[in-house]
Protein backbone atom coordinates (compact mmCIF):
# COMPACT_ATOMS: atom_id res chain seq x y z
CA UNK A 1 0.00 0.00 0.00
CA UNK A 2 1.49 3.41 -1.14
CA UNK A 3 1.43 6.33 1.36
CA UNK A 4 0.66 9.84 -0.06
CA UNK A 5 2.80 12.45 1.00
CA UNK A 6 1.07 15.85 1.10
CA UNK A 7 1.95 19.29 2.29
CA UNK A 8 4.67 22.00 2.05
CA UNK A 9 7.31 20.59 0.03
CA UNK A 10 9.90 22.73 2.18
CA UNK A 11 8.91 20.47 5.17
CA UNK A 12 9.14 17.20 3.75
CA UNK A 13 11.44 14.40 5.05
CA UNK A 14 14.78 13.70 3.69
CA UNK A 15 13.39 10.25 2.52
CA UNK A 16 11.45 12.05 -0.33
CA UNK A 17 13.61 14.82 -0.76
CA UNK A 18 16.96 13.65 -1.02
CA UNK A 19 15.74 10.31 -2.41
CA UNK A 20 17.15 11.22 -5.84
CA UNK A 21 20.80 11.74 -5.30
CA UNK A 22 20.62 8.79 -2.82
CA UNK A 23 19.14 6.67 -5.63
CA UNK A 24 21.41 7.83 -8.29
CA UNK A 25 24.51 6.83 -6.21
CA UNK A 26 23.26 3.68 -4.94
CA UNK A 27 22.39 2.27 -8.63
CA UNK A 28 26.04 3.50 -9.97
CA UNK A 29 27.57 1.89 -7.26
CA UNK A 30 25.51 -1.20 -7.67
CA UNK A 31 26.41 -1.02 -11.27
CA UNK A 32 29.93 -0.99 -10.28
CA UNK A 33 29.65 -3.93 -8.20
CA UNK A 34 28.24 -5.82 -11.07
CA UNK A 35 31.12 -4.88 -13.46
CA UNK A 36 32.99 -6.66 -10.64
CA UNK A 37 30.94 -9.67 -10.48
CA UNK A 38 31.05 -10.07 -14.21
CA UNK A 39 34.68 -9.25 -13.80
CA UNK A 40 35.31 -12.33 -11.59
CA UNK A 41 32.87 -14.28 -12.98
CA UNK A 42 34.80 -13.86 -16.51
CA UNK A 43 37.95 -14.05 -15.24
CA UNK A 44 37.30 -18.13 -13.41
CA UNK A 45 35.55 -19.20 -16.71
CA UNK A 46 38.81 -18.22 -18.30
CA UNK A 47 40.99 -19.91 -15.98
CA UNK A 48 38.94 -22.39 -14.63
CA UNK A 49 35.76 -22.96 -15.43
CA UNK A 50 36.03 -23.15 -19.02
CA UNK A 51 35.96 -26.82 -19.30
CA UNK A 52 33.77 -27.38 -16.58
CA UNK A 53 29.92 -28.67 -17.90
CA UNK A 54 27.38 -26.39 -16.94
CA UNK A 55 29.13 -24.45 -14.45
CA UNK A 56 31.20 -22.99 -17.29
CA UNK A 57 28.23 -21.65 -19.33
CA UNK A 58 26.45 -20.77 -16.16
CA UNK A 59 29.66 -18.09 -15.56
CA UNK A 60 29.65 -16.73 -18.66
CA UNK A 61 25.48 -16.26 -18.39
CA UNK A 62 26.17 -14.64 -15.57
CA UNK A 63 28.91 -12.13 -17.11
CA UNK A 64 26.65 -11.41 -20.02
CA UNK A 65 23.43 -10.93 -17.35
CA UNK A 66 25.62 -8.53 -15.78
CA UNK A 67 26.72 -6.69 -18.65
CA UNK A 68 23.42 -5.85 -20.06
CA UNK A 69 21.74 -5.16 -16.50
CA UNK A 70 24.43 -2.32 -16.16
CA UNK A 71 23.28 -1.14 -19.58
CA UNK A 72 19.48 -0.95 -18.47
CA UNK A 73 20.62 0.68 -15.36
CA UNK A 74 22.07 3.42 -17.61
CA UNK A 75 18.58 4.64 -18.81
CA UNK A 76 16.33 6.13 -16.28
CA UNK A 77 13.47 4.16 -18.46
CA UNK A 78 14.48 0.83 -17.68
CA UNK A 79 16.68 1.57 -14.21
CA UNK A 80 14.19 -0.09 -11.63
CA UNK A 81 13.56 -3.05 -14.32
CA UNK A 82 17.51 -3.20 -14.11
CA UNK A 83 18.37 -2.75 -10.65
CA UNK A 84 15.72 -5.25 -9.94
CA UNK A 85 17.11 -7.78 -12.37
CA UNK A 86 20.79 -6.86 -11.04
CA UNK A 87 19.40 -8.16 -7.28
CA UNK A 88 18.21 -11.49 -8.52
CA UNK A 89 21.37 -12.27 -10.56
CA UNK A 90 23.51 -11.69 -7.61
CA UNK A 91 21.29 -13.32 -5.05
CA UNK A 92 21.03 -16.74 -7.22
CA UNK A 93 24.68 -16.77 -7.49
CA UNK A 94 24.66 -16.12 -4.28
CA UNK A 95 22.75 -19.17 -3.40
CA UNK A 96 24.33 -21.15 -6.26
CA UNK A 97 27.86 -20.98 -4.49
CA UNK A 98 26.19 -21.73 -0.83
CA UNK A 99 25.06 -24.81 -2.54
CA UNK A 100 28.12 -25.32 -4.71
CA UNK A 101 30.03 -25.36 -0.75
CA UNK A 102 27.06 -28.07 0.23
CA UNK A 103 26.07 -30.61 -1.52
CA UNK A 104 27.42 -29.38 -4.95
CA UNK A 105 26.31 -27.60 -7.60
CA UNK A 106 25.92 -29.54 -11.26
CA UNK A 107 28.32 -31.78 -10.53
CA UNK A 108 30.91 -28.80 -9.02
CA UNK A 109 31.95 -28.86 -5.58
CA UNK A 110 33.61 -25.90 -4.34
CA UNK A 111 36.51 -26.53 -2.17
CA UNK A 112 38.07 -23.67 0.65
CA UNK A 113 37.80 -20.26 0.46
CA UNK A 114 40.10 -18.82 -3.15
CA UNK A 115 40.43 -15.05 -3.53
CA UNK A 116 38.24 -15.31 -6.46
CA UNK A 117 35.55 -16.42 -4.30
CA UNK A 118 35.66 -13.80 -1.89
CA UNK A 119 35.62 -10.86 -4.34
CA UNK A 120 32.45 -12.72 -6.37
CA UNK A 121 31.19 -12.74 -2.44
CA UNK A 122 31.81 -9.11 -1.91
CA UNK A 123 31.00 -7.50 -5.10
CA UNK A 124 27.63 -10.00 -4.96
CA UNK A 125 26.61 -9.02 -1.51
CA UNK A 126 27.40 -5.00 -2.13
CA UNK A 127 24.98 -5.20 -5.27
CA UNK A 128 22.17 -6.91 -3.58
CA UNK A 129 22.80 -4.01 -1.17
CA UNK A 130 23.35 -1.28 -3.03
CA UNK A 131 20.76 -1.47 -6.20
CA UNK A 132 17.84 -3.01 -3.20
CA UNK A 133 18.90 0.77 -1.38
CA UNK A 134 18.19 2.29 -4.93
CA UNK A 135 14.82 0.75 -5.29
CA UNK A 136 13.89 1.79 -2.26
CA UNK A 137 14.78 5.20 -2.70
CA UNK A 138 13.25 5.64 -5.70
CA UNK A 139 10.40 4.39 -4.71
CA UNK A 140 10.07 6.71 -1.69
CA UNK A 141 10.26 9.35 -4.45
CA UNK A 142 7.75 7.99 -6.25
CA UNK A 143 5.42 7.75 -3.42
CA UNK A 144 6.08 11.18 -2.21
CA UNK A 145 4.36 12.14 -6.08
């Protein structure tokens, strides 16, 4: 349910009226924490991953995801279509590498803790972060409308 925000517009909170600078940063920076996901994730199919069955193309998917959600976060259009987009493909790979640490993933076990790994972690973690803090922000702006 949206909530309407009326009155002076000298008076309102900083939710709604700093909600666009806040927004703009936080869907930059969440496009520069996918560049660095699809930066890791092209980097391990090139090393690694490249003969590994499904896993492989599932990198390179993810790259490619990447790379075109940072385009539609470019355009003001299609930025909350993006950003949204840009939290599920970190989140599933996300959960795909919990699992790959479990049970295994397509046959793939992951095995200790590489420096690969930890940057796909951080850069995965600060997008979910980051371009979810976008949406809500521009969606604060949109409710104060």
């Amino acid at each position: 349910m949206a909530t309407r925000v009326t009155g002076d517009p000298a008076r309102l909170s900083w939710t709604t009226a700093g909600a666009k600078p806040v927004s703009f940063a936080a869907y930059t920076l969440g496009a520069l924490a996918l560049a660095g996901e699809a930066a890791v994730h092209l980097q391990q199919y090139a090393s690694i991953f490249h003969e590994v069955r499904w896993i492989g193309p599932l990198f390179l998917a993810n790259a490619a995801a990447s790379i075109v959600t940072i385009a539609g976060l470019a355009y003001p259009r299609t930025r909350q279509l993006a950003a949204l987009a840009g939290v599920v493909i970190s989140a599933v790979a996300l959960a795909s590498l919990v699992v790959s640490y479990g049970h295994g993933l397509f046959g793939w076990q992951e095995g200790g803790l590489r420096a690969p790994v930890a940057i796909a972690v951080i850069t995965e973690v600060g997008a979910v972060i980051l371009l979810s803090a976008g949406l809500a922000a521009s969606t604060a702006r949109l409710d104060a409308r």
